[in-house]
N, C-alpha and C. Protein backbone atom coordinates (compact mmCIF):
# COMPACT_ATOMS: atom_id res chain seq x y z
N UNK A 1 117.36 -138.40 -15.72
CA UNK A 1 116.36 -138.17 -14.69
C UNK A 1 115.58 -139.45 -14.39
N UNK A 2 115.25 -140.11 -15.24
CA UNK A 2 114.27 -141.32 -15.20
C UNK A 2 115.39 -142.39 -14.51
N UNK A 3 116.92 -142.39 -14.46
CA UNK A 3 117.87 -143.00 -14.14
C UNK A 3 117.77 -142.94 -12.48
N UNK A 4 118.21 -141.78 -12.55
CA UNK A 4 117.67 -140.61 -10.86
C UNK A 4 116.34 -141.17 -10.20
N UNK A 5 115.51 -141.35 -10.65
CA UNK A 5 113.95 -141.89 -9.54
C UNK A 5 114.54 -143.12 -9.90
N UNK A 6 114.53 -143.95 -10.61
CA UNK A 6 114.93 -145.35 -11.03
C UNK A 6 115.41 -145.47 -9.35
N UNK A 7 116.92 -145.20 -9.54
CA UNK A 7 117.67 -145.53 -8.75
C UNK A 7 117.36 -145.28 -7.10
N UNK A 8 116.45 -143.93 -6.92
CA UNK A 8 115.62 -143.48 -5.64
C UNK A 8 115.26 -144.38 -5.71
N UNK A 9 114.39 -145.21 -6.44
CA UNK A 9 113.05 -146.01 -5.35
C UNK A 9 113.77 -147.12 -4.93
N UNK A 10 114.72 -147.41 -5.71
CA UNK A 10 115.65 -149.11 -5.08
C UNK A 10 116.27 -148.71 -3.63
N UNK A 11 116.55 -147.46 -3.77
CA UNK A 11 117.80 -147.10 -2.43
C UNK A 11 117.59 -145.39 -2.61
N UNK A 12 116.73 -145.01 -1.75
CA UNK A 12 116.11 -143.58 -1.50
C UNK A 12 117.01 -143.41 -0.49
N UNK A 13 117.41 -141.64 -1.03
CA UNK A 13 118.76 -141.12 -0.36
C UNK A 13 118.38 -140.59 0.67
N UNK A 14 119.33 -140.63 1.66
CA UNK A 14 119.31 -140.32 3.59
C UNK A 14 119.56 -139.24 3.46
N UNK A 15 118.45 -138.88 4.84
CA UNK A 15 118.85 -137.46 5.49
C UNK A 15 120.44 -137.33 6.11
N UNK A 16 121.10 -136.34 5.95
CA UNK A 16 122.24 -136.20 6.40
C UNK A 16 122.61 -135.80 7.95
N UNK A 17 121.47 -135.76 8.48
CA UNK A 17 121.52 -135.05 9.49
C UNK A 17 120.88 -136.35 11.03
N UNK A 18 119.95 -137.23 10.15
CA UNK A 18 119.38 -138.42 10.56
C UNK A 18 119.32 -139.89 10.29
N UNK A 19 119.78 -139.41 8.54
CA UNK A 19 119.89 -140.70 7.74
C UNK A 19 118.45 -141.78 7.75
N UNK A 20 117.10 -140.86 8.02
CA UNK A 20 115.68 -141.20 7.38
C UNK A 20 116.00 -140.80 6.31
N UNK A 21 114.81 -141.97 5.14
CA UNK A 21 114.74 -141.28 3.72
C UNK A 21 115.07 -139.81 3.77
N UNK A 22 115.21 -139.42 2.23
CA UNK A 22 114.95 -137.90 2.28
C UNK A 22 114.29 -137.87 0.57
N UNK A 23 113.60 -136.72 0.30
CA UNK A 23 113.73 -136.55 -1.12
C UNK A 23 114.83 -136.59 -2.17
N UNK A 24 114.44 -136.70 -3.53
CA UNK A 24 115.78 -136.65 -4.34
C UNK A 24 116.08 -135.39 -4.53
N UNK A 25 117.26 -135.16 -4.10
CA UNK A 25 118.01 -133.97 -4.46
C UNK A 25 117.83 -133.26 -3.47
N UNK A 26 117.00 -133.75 -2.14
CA UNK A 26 117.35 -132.92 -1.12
C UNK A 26 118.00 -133.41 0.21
N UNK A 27 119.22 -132.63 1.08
CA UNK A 27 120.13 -133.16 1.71
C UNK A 27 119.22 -133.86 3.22
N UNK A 28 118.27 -132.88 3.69
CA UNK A 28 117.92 -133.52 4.96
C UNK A 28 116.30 -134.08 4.38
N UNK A 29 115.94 -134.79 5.09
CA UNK A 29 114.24 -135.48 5.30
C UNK A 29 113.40 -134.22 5.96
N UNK A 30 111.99 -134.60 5.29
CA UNK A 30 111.15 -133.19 5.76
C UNK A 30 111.48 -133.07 7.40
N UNK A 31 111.56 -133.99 8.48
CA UNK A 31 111.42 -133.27 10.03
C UNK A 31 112.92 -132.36 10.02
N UNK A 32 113.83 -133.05 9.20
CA UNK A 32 114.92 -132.15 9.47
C UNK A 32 114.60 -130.47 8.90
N UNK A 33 114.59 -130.89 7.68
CA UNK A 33 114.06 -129.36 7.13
C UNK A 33 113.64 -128.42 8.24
N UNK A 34 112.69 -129.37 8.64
CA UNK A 34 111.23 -128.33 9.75
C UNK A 34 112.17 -127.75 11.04
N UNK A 35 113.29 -128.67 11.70
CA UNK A 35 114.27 -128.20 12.48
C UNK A 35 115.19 -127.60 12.22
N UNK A 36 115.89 -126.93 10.96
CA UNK A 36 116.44 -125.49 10.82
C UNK A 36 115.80 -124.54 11.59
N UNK A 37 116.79 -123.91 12.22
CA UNK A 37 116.72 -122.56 12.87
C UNK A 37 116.52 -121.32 12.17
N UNK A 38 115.68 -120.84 11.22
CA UNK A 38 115.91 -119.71 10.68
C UNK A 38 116.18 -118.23 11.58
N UNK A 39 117.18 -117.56 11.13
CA UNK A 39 118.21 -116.20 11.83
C UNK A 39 117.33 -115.05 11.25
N UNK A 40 116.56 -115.08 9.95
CA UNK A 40 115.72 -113.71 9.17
C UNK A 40 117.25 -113.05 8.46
N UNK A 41 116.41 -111.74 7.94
CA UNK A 41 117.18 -110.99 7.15
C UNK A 41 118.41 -110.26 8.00
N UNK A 42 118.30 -109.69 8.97
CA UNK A 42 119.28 -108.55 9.48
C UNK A 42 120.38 -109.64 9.77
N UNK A 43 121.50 -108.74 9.37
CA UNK A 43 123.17 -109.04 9.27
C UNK A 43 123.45 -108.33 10.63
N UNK A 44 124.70 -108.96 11.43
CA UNK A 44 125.07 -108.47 12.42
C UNK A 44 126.21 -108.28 12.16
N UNK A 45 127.17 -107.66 13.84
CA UNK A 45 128.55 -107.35 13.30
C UNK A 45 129.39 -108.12 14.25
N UNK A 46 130.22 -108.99 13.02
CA UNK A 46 130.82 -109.98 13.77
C UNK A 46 132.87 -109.38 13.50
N UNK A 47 133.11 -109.38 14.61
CA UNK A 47 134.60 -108.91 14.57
C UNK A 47 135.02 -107.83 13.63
N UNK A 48 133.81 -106.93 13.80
CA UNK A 48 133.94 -105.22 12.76
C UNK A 48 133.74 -105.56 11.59
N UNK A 49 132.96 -106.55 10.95
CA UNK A 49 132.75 -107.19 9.68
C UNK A 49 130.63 -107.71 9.87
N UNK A 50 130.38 -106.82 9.26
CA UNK A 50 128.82 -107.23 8.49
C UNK A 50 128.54 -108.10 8.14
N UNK A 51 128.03 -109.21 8.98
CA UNK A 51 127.63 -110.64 8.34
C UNK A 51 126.23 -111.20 8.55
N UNK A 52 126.07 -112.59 7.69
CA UNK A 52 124.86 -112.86 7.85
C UNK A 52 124.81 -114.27 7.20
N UNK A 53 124.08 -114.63 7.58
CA UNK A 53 123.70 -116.12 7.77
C UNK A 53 121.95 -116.77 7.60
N UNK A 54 121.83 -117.35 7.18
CA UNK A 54 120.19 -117.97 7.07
C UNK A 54 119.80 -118.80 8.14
N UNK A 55 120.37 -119.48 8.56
CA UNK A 55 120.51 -120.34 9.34
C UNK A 55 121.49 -120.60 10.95
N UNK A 56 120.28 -120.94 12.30
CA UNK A 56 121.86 -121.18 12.85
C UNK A 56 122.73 -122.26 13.44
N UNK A 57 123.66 -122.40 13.71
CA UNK A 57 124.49 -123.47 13.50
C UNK A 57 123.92 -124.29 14.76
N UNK A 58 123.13 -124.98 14.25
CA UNK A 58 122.90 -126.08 15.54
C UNK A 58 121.74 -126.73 14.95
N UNK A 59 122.13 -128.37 15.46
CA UNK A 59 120.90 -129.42 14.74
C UNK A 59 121.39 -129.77 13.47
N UNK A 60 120.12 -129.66 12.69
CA UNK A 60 120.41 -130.12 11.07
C UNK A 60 121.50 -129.77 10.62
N UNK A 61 121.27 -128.07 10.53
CA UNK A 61 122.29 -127.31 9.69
C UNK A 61 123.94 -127.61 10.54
N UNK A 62 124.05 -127.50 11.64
CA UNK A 62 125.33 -128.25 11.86
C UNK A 62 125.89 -129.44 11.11
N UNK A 63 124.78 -130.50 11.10
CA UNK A 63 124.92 -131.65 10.31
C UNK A 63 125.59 -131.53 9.26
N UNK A 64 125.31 -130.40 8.43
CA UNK A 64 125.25 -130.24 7.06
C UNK A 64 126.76 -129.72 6.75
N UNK A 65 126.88 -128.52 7.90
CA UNK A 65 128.10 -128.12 7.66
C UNK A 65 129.48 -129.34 7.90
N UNK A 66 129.23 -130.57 9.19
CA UNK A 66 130.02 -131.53 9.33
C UNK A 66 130.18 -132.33 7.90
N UNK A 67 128.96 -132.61 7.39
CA UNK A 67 128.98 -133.44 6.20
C UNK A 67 129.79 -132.68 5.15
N UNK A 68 129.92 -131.32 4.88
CA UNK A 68 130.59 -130.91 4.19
C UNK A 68 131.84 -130.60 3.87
N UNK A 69 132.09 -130.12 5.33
CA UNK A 69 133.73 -130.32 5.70
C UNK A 69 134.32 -131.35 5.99
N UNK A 70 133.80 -132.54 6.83
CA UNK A 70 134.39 -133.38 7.22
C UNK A 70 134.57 -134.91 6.90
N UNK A 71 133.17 -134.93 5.69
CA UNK A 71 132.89 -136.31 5.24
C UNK A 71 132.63 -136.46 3.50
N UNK A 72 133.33 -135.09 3.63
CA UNK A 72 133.60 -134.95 1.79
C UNK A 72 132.42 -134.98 1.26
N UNK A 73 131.23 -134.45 1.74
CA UNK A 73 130.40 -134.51 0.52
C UNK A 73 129.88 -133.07 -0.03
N UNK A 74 130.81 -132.90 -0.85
CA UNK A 74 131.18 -131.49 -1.72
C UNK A 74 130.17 -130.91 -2.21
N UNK A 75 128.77 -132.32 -2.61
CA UNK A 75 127.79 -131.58 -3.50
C UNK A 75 126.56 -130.97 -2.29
N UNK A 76 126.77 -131.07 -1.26
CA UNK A 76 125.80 -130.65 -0.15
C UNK A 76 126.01 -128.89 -0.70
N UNK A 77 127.09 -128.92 -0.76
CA UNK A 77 127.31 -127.19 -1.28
C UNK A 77 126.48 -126.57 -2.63
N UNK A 78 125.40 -127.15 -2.94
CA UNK A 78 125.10 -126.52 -4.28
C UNK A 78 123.32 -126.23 -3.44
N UNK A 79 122.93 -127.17 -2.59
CA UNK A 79 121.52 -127.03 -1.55
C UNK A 79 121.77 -126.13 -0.98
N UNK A 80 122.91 -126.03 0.14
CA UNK A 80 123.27 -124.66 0.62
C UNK A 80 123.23 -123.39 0.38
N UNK A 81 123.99 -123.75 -0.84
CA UNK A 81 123.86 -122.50 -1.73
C UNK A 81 122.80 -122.02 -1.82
N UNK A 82 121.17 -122.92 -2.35
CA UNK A 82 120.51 -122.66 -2.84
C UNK A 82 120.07 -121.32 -1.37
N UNK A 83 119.72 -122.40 -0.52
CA UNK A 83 119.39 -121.62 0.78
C UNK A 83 119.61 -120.08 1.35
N UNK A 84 121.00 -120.21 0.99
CA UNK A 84 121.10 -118.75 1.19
C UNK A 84 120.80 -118.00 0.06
N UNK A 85 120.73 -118.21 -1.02
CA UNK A 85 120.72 -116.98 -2.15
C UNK A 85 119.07 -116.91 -2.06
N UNK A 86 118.21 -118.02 -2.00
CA UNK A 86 116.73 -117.09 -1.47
C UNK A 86 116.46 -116.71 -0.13
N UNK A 87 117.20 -116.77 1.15
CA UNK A 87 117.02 -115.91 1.88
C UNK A 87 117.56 -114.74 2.06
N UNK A 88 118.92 -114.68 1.44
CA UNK A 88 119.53 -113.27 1.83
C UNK A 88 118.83 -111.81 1.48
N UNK A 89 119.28 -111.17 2.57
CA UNK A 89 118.81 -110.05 2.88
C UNK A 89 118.43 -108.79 1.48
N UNK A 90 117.72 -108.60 0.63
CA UNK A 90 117.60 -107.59 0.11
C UNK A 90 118.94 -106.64 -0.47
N UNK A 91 119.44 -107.11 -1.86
CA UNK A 91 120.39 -106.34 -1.74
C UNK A 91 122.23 -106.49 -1.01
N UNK A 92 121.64 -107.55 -0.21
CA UNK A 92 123.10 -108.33 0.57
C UNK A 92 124.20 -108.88 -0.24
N UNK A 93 123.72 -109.53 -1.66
CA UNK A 93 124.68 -110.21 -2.80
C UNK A 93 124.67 -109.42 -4.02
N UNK A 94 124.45 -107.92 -4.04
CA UNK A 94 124.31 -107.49 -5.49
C UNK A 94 125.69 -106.66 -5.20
N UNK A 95 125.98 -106.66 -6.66
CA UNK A 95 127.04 -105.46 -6.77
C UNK A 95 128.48 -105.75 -6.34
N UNK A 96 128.85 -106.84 -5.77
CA UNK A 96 129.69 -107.42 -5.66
C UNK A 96 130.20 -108.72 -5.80
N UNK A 97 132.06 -108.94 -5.26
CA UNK A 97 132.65 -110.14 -6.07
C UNK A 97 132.50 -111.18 -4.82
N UNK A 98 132.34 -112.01 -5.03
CA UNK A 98 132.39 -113.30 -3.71
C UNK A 98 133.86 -113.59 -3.50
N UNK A 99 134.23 -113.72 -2.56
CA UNK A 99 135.89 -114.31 -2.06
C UNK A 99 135.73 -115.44 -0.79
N UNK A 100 135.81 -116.69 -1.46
CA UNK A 100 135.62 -117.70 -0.36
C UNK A 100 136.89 -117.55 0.52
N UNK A 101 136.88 -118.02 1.97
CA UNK A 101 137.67 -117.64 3.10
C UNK A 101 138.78 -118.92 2.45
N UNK A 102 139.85 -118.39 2.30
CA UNK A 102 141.41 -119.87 1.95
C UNK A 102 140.99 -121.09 2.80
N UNK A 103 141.55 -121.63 2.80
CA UNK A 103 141.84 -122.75 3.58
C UNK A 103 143.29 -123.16 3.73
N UNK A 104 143.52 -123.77 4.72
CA UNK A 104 145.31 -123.61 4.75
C UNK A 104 145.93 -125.49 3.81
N UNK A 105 146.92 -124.92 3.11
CA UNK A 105 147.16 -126.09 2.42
C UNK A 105 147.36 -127.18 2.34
N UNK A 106 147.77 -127.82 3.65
CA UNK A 106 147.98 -129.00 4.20
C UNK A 106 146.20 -129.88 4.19
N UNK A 107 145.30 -128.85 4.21
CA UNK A 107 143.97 -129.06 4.88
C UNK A 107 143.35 -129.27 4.15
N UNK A 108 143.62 -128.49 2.37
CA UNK A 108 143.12 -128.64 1.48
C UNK A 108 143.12 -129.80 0.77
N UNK A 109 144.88 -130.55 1.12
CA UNK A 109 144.91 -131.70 0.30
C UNK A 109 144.67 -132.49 1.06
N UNK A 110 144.65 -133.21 2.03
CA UNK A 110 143.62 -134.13 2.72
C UNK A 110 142.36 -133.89 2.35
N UNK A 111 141.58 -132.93 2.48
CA UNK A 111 140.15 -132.55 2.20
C UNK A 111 139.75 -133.11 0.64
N UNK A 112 140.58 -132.17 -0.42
CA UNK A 112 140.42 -132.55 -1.24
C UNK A 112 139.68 -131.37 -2.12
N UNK A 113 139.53 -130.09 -1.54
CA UNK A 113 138.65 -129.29 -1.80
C UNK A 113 138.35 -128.27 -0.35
N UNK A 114 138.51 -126.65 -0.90
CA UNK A 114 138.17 -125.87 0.21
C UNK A 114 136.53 -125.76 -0.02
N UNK A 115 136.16 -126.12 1.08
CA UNK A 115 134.44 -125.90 0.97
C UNK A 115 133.69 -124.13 0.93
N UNK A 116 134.50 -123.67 1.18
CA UNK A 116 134.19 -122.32 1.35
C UNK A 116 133.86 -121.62 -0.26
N UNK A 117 134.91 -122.13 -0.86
CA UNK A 117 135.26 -122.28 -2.18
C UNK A 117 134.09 -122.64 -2.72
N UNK A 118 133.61 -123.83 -2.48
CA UNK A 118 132.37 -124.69 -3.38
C UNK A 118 131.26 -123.97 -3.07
N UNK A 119 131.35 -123.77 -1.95
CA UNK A 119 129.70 -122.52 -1.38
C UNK A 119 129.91 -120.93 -2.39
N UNK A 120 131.24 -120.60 -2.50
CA UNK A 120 131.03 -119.52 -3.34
C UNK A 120 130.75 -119.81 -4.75
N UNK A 121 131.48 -120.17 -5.24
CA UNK A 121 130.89 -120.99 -6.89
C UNK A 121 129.61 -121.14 -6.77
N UNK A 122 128.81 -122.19 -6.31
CA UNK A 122 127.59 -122.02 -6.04
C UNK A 122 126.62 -120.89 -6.05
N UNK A 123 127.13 -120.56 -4.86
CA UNK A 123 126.44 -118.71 -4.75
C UNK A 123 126.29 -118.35 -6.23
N UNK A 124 127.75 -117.92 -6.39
CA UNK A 124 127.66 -117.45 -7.59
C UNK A 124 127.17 -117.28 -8.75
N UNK A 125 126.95 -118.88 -9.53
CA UNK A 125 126.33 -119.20 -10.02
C UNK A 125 124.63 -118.81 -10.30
N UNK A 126 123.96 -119.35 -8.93
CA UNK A 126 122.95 -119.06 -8.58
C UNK A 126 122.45 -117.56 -8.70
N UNK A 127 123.52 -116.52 -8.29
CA UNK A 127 122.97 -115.24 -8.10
C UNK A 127 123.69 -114.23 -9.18
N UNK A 128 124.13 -115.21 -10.25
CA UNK A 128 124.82 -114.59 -11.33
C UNK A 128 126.12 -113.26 -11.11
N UNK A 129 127.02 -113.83 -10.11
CA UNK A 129 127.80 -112.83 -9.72
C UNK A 129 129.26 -113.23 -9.52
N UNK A 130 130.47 -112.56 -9.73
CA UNK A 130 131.83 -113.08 -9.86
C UNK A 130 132.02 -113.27 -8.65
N UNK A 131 133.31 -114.59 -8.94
CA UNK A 131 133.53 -114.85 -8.05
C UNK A 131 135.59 -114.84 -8.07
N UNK A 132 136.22 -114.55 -6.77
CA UNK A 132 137.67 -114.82 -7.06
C UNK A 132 138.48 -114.98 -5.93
N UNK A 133 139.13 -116.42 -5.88
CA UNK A 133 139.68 -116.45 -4.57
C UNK A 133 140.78 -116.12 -4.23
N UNK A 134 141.06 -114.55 -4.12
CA UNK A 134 142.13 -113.74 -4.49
C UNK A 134 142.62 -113.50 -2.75
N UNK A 135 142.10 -114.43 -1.75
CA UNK A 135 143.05 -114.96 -0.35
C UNK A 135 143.63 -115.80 -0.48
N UNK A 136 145.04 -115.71 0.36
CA UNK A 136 145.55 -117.50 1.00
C UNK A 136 146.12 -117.09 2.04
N UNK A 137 146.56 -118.50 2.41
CA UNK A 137 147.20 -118.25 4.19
C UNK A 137 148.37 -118.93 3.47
N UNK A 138 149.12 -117.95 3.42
CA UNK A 138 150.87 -117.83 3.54
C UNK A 138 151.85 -118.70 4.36
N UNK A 139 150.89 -118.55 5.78
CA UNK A 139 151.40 -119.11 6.95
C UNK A 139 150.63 -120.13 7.68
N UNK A 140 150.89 -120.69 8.85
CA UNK A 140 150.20 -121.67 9.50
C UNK A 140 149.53 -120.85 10.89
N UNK A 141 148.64 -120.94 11.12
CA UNK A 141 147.90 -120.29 12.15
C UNK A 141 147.36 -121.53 12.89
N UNK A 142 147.81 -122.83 12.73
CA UNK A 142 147.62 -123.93 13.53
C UNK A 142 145.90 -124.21 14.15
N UNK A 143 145.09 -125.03 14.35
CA UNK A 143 143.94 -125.60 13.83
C UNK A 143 143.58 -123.99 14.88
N UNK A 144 141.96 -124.43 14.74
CA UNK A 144 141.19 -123.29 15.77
C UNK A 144 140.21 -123.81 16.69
N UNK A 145 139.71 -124.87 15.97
CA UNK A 145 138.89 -125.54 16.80
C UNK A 145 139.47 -126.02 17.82
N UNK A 146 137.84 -125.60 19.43
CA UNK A 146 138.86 -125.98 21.10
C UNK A 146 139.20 -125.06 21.34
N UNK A 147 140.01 -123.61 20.83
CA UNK A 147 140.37 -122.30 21.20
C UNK A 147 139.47 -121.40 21.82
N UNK A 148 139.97 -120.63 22.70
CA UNK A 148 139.41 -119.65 23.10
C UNK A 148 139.41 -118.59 22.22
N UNK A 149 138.39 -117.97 22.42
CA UNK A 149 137.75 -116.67 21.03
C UNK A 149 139.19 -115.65 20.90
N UNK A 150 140.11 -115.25 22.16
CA UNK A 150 141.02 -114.62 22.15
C UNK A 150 142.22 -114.93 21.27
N UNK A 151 142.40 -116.16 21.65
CA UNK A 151 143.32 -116.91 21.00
C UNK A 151 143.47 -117.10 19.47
N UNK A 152 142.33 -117.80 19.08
CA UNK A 152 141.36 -117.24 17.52
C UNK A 152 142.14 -116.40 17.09
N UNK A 153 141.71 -115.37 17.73
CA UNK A 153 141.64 -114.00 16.89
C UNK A 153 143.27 -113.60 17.09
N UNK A 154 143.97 -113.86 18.20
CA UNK A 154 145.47 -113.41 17.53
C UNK A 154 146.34 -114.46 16.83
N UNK A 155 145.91 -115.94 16.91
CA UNK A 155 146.57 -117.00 16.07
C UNK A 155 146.77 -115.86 14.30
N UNK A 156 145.43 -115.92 14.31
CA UNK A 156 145.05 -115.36 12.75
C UNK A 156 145.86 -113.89 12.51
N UNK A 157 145.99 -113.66 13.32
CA UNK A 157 146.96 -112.00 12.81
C UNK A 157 148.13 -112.33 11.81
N UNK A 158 147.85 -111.59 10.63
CA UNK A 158 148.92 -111.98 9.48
C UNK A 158 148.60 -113.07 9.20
N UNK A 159 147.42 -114.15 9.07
CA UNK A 159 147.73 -115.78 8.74
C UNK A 159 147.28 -115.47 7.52
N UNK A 160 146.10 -114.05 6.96
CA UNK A 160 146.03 -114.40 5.42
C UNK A 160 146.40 -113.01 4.74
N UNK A 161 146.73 -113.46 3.72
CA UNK A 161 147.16 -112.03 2.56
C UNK A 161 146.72 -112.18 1.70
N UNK A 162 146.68 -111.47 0.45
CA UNK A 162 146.17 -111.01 -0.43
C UNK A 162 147.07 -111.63 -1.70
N UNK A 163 146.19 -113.21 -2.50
CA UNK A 163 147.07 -113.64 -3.48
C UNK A 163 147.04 -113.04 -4.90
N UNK A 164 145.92 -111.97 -5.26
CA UNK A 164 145.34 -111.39 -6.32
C UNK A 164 144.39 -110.13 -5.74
N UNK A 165 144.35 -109.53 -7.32
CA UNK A 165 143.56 -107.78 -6.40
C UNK A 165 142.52 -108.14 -5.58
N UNK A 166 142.13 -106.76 -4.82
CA UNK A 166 141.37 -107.42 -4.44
C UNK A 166 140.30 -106.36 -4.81
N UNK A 167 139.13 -107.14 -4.97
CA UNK A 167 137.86 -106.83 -5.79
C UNK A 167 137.44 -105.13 -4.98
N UNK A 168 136.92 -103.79 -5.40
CA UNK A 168 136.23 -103.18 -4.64
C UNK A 168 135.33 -102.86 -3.83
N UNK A 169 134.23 -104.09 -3.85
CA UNK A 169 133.06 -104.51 -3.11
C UNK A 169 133.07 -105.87 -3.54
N UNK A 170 133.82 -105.93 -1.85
CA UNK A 170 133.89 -108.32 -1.35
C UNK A 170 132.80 -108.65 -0.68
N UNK A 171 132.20 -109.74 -0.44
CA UNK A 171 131.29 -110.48 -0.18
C UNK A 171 132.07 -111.83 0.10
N UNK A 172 132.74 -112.01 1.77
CA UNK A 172 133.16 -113.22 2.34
C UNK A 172 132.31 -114.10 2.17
N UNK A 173 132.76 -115.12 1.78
CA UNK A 173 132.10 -116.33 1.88
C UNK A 173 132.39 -117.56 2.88
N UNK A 174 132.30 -118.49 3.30
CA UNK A 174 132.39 -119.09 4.41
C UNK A 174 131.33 -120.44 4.66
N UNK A 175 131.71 -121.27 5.32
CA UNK A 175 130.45 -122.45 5.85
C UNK A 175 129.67 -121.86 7.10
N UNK A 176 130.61 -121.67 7.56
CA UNK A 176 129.85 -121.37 9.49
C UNK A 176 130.58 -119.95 9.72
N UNK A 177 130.06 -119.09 10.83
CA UNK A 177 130.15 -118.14 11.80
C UNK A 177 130.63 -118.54 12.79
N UNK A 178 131.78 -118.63 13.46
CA UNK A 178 131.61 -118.51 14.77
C UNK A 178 132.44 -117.77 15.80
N UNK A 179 133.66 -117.20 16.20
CA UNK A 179 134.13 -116.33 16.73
C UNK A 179 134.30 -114.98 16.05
N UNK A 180 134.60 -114.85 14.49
CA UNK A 180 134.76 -114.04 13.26
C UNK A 180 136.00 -113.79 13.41
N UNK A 181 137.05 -114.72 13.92
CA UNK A 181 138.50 -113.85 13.80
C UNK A 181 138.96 -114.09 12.51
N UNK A 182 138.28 -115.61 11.74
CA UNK A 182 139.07 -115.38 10.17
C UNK A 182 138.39 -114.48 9.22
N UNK A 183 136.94 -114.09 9.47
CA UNK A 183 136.46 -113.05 8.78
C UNK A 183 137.16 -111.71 9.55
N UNK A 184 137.48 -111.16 10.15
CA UNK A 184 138.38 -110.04 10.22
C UNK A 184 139.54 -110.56 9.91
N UNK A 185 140.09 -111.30 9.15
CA UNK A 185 141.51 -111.46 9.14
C UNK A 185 141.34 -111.05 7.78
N UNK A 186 140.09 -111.59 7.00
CA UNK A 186 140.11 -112.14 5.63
C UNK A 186 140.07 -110.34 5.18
N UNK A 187 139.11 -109.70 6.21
CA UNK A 187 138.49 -108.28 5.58
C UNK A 187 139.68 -107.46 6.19
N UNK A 188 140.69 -107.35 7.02
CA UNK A 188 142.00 -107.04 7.05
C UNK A 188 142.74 -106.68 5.90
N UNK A 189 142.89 -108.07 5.57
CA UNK A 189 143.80 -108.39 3.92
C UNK A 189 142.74 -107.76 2.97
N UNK A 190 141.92 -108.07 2.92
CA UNK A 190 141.34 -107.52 1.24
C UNK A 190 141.01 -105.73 1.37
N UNK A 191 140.71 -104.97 2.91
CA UNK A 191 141.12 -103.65 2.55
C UNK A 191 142.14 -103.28 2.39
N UNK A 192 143.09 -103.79 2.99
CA UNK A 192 144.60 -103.52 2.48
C UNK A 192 144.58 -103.60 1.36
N UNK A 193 144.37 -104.03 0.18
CA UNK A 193 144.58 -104.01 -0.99
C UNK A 193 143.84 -103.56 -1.33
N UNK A 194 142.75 -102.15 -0.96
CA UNK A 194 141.87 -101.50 -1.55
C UNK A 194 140.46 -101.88 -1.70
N UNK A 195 140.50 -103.00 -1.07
CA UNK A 195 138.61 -102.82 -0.69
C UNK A 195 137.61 -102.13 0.01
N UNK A 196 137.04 -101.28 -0.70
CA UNK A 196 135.92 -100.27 -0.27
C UNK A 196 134.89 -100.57 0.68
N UNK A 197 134.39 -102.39 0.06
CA UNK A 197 133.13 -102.51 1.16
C UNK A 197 133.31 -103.81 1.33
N UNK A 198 133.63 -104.03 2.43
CA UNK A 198 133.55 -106.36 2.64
C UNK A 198 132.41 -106.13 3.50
N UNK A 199 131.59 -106.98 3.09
CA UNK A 199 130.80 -107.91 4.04
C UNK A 199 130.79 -109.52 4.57
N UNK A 200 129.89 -110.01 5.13
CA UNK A 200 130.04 -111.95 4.64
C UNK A 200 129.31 -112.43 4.66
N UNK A 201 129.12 -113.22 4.20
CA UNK A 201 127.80 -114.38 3.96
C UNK A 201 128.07 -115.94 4.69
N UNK A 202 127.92 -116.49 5.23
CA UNK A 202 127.68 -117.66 5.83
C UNK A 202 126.74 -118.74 5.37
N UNK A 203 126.80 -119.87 5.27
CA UNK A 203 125.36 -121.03 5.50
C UNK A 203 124.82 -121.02 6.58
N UNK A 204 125.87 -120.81 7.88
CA UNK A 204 125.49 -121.03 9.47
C UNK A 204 126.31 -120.17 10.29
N UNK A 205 125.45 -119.78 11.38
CA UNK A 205 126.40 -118.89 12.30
C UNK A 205 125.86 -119.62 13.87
N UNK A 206 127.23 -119.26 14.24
CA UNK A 206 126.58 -119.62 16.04
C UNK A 206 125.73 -118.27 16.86
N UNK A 207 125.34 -119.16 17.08
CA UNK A 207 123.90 -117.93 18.16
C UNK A 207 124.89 -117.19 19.37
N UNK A 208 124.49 -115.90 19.38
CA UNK A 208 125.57 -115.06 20.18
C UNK A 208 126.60 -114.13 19.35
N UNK A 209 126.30 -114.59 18.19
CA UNK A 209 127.89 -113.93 17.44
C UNK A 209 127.17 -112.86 16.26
C-alpha cells in the first residue's frame, strides 16, 4: 500500500474516460463519476428477458465499457463490479448462479479474456454467489456491431448452447445492454436445459431498451 501512494504521487492514475488525474483505485476522476447516468432500481424487459443495469451506456460509463473490451484493461472489471452489486435492485442477485454471456473464440484469443466473464467473477465474489460459465457459441454468428436490431436477433438464433447444466435460477451477466438478442439467445439455451428463472444484470444499458 505505501508502494501504491508512493507510486500515485510520482504518476497519479488517469481517468479512463478523460485521462485527468483520478483517485487510486478509482477508474474515472471525480467530474467523470458526477457524469454517470444513473437508470435506479427497476429492471426492464429486454427481448422477453428481465434486465437491469446501474448505469446508462453513454459518456463515462461507455468509456469504461470501451476500456474494457477493447483496450484490455481487465481490472476496470472489479470497480464495475463494485457498482453494480451496491446498486442492484433488492433481491435482484440473491438465490442465484451468475452465467457470464460466451464470447465467440476467435474473439477471446485476440482479447485475451471474455470480459463478461471477469464482471461475473467479480460480481460474484463481491455478493458471495456461484458462478458458472456453463454457455458457448458453438458457431459463428459473425460480429454485431453496425447491425440492425433485426438482424441481431436472427444472426444469434442457435449461435449459443448449453456447455454444462444449467443452473435453476441464472443471473446473465454481460458489459452493456443493447438490442438483447444475445441475452435472449443466452436465456433460450439455459431454459432449454431446465432453467426455471433467468434474469440479467448489465454494467450499462442503452437508453430505449
Amino acid at each position: 500500500m505505501i508502494l501504491d501512494a508512493f507510486l500515485s504521487a510520482l504518476a497519479p492514475p488517469l481517468c479512463w474516460s478523460c485521462d485527468a488525474p483520478a483517485r487510486l483505485g478509482e477508474p474515472l476522476c471525480a467530474a467523470c463519476r458526477s457524469g454517470l447516468s444513473w437508470l435506479g432500481p427497476s429492471g426492464v424487459s429486454v427481448a422477453g428477458v428481465c434486465a437491469w443495469a446501474p448505469v446508462a451506456y453513454e459518456g463515462p460509463a461507455r468509456e469504461l465499457v470501451k476500456a474494457l473490451k477493447f483496450r484490455g484493461a481487465a481490472e476496470l472489471a472489479d470497480a464495475m463490479a463494485a457498482q453494480m452489486v451496491a446498486a442492484a435492485p433488492r433481491g435482484f442477485l440473491e438465490e442465484a448462479t451468475l452465467v457470464p454471456v460466451p464470447l465467440q473464440r476467435g474473439r477471446r484469443r485476440r482479447r485475451g479474456f471474455n470480459q463478461a466473464e471477469r464482471l461475473a467473477t467479480a460480481v460474484a465474489r463481491r455478493a458471495d454467489l456461484g458462478c458458472s460459465s456453463c454457455l458457448a457459441r458453438p458457431g459463428r454468428a459473425g460480429p454485431q456491431v453496425g447491425r440492425p436490431r433485426a438482424e441481431r436477433l436472427s444472426a444469434l438464433d442457435g449461435a449459443i448452447a448449453l456447455a454444462k447444466p444449467a443452473p435453476g435460477s441464472a443471473v446473465l451477466v454481460d458489459d452493456v445492454i443493447t438490442t438483447g438478442g444475445t441475452l435472449a439467445a443466452c436465456a433460450a439455451a439455459l431454459r432449454s436445459g431446465g432453467a426455471a428463472h433467468v434474469r440479467a444484470v448489465a454494467y450499462a444499458r442503452t437508453l430505449g431498451r
